[in-house]
Protein backbone atom coordinates (compact mmCIF):
# COMPACT_ATOMS: atom_id res chain seq x y z
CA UNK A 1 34.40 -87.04 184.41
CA UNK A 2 30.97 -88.39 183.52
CA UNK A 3 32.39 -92.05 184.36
CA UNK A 4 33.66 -90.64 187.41
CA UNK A 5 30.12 -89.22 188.60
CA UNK A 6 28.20 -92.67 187.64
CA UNK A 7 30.91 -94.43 189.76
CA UNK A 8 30.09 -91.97 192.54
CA UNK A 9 26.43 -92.23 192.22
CA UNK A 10 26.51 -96.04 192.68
CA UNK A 11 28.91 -96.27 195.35
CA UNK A 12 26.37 -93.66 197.14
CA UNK A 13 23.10 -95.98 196.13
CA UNK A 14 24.78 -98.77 197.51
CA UNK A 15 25.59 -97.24 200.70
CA UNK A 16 22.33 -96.39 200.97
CA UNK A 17 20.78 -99.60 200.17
CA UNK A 18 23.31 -101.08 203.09
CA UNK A 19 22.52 -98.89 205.50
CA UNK A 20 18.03 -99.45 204.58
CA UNK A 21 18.48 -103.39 204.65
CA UNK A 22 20.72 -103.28 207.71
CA UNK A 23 20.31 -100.48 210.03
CA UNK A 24 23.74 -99.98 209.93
CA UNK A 25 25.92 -96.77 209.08
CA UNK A 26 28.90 -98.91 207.78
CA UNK A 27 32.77 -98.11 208.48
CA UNK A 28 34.50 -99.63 205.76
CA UNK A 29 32.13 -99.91 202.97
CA UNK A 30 34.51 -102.51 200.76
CA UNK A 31 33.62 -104.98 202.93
CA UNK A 32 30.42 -104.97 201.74
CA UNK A 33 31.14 -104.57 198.28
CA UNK A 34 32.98 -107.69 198.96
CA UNK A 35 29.95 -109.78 200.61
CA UNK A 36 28.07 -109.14 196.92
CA UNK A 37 30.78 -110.71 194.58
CA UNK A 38 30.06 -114.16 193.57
CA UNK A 39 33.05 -116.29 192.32
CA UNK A 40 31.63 -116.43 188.97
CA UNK A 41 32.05 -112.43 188.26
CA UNK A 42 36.01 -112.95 188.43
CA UNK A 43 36.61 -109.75 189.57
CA UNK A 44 40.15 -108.69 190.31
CA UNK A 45 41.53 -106.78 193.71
CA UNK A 46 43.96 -104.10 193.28
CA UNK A 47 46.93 -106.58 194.12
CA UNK A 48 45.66 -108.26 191.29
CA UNK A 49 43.84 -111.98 192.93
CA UNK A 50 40.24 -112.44 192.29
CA UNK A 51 38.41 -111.20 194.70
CA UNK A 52 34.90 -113.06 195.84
CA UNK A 53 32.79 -113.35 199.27
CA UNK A 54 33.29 -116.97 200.13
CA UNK A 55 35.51 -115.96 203.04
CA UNK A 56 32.59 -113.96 204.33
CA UNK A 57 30.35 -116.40 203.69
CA UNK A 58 32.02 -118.64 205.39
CA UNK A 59 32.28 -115.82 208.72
CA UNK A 60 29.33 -115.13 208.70
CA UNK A 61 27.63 -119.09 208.20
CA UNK A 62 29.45 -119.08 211.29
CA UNK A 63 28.46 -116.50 212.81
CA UNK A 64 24.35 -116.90 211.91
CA UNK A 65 24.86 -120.38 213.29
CA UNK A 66 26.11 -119.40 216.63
CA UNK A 67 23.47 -116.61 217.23
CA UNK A 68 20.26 -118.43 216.16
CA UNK A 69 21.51 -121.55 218.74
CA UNK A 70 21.85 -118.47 221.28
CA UNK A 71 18.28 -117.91 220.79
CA UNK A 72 16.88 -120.90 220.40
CA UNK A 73 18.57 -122.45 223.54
CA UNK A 74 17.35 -118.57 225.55
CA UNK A 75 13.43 -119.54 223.79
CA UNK A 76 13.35 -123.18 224.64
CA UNK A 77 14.60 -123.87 227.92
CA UNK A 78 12.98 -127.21 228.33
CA UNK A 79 13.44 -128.24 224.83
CA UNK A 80 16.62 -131.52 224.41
CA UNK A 81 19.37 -130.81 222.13
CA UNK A 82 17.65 -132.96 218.85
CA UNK A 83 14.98 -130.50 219.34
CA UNK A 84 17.37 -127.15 219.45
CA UNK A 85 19.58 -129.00 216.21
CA UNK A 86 16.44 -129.51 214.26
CA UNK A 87 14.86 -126.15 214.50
CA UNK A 88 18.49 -124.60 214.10
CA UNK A 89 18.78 -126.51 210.71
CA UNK A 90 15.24 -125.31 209.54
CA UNK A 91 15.92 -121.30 210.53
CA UNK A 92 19.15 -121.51 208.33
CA UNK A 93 18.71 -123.56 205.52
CA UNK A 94 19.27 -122.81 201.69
CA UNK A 95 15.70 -122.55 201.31
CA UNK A 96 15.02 -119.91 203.72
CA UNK A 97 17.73 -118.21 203.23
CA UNK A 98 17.33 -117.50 199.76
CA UNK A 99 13.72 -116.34 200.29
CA UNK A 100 14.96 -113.84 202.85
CA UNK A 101 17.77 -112.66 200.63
CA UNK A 102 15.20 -111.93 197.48
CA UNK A 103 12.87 -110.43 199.72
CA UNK A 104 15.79 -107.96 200.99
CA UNK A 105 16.39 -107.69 197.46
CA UNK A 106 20.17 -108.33 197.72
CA UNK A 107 20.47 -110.01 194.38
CA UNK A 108 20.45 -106.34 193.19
CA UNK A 109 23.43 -105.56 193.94
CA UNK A 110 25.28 -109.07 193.94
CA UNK A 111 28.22 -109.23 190.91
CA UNK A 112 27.56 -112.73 188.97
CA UNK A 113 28.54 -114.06 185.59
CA UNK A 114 25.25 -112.67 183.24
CA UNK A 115 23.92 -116.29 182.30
CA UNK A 116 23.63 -117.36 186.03
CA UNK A 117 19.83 -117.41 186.60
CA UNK A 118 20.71 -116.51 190.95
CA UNK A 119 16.97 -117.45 191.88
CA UNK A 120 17.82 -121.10 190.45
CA UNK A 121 21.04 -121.19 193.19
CA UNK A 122 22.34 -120.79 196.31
CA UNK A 123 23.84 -117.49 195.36
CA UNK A 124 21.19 -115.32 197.25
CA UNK A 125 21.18 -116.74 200.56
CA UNK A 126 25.27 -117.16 200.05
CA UNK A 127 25.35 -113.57 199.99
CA UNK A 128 23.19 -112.88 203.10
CA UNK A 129 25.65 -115.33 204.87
CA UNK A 130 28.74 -112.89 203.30
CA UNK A 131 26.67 -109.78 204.48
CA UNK A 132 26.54 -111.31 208.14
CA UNK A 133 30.36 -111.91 208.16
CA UNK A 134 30.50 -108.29 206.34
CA UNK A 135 28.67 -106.52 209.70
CA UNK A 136 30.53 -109.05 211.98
CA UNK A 137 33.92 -107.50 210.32
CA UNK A 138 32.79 -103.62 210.30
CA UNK A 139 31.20 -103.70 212.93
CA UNK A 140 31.36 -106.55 215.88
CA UNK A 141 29.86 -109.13 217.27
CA UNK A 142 26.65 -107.21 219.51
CA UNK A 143 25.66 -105.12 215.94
CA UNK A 144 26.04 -108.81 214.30
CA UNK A 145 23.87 -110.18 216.35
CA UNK A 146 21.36 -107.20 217.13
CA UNK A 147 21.41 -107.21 213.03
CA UNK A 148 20.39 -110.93 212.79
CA UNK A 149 18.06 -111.28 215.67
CA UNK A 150 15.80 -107.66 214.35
CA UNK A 151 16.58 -108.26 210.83
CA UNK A 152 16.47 -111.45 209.69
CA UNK A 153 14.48 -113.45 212.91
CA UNK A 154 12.19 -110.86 214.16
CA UNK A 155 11.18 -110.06 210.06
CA UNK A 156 11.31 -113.21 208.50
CA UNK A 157 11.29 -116.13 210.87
CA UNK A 158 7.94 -117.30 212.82
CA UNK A 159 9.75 -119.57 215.30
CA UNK A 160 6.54 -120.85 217.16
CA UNK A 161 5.65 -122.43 213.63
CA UNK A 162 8.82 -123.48 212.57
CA UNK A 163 8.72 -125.45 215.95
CA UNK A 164 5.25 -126.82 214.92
CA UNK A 165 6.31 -128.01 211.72
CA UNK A 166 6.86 -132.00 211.45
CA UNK A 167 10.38 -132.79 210.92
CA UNK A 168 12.37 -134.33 207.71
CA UNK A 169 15.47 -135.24 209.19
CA UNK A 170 16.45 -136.78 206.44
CA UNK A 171 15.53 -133.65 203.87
CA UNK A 172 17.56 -131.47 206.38
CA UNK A 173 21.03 -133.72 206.18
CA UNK A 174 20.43 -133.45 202.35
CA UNK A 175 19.90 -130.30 202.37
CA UNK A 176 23.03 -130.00 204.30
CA UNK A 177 24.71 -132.04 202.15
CA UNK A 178 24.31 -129.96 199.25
CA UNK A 179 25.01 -126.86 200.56
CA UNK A 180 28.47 -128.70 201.91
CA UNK A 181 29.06 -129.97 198.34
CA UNK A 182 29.48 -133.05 200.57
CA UNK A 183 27.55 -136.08 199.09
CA UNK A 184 24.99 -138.19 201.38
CA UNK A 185 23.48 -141.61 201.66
CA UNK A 186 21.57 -144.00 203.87
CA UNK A 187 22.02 -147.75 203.95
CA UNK A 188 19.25 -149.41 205.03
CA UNK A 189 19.23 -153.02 206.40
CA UNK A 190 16.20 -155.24 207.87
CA UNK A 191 17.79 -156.29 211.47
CA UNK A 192 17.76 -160.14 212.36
CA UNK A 193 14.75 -160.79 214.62
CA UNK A 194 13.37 -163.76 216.24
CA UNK A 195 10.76 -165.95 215.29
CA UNK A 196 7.39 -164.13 215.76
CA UNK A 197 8.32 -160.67 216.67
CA UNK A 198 7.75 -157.73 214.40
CA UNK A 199 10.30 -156.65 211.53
CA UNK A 200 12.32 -153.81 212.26
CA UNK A 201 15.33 -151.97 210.29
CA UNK A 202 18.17 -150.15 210.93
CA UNK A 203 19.66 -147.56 208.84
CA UNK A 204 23.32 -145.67 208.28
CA UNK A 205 23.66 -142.23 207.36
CA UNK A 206 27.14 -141.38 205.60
CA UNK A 207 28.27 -138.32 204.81
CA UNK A 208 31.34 -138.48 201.97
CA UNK A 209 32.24 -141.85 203.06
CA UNK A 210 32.37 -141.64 206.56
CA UNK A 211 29.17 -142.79 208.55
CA UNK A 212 27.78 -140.19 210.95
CA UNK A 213 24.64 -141.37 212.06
CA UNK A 214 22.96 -144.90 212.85
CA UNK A 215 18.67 -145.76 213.68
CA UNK A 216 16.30 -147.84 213.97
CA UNK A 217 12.63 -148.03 213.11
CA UNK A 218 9.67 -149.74 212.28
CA UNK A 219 10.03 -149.59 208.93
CA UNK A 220 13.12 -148.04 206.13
CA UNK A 221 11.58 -144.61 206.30
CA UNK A 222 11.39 -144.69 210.19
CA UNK A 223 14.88 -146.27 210.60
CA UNK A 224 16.46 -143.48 208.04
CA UNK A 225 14.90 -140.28 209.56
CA UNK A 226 16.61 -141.81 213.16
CA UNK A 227 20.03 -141.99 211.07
CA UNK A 228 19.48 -138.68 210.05
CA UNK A 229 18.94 -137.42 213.22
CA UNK A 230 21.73 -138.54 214.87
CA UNK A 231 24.04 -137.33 211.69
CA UNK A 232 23.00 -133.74 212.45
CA UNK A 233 23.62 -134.05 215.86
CA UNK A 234 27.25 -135.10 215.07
CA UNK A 235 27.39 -132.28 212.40
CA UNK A 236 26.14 -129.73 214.77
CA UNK A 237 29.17 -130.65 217.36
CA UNK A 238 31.71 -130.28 215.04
């Protein structure tokens, strides 16, 4: 009985605690359980599979994505598509992501293997992504996006100085790269000029093999952050 009344009490702090970060009265709670179990904990569903929140990452990556290029392309209507890509990638990087997710305190509640140090690792800002899908799933797409526009934008993001920021195309398709578990790597080449005119270079960006993403530039750095560029371009397209 006493087990029974601590199980209780949680599941009730927990709602709670959703409904405080969110704003939202949730439907079917489990899917938010779900959103806060890391692969590592090995937790098992009642039909007996493990049970994680990579499929709601996954949703709700998706679903972030979609809704910060919704306002970025409403904010920006004389802005090119390199400059709607770029501040897209800053907004929902790893990096910012996990610094929203501590300061929302979700690693509270997430379910991880005890020697995991989560501030070290993705695992925070995985489990904001899994919270999006979570609200997307419970709740729709307008409470999705009216969640991620008041909640995550309006509190945590200063878009005018994101936009002011100088770019690292190159730090962003690593970046990308990582969180992808997809590996990436420039080649970088002098180009063949005539006799008398300035040296010049031209750089490949490859993601896993496969090149994405070709510039040029005055010198290797110039030539790689053009490569980059493009990359994400291709990346944000697919």
């Amino acid at each position: 009985m006493h087990i029974i009344k601590l199980f209780s009490l949680r599941r009730e702090k927990f709602y709670s605690f959703i409904r405080q970060a969110t704003g939202i009265r949730p439907v079917d709670i489990s899917i938010y359980k779900q959103a806060f179990i890391h692969k590592s904990s090995m937790i098992k569903g009642e039909d007996g599979r493990f049970v994680n929140n990579e499929r709601l990452e996954f949703l709700g990556d998706a679903m972030l994505g979609a809704i910060v290029a919704d306002v970025l392309y409403q904010r920006f209507p004389g802005k090119n598509e390199g400059f709607l890509t770029k501040m897209r990638s800053r907004i929902v990087n790893r990096t910012l992501l996990n610094t929203i997710a501590l300061k929302m305190d979700l690693g509270k509640w997430i379910s991880v293997q005890s020697k995991i140090d989560i501030t070290q690792t993705s695992i925070l800002g995985d489990a904001l992504e899994a919270l999006i899908g979570a609200i997307y799933l419970d709740q729709g797409y307008k409470v999705c996006e009216q969640f991620i526009v008041e909640q995550i934008i309006n509190q945590y993001v200063d878009i005018k100085q994101v936009a002011k920021k100088d770019s690292n195309y190159k730090s962003l398709l690593i970046e990308w790269g990582q969180k992808h578990k997809q590996s990436v790597y420039f080649i970088t080449e002098e180009k063949h000029v005539a006799d008398g005119e300035a040296a010049s270079f031209i750089a490949k960006a490859s993601v896993d093999e496969m090149e994405i993403g070709q510039g040029e530039g005055m010198s290797k750095k110039e030539a790689q952050q053009n490569a980059a560029r493009k990359a994400l371009e291709v990346l944000a397209d697919r």
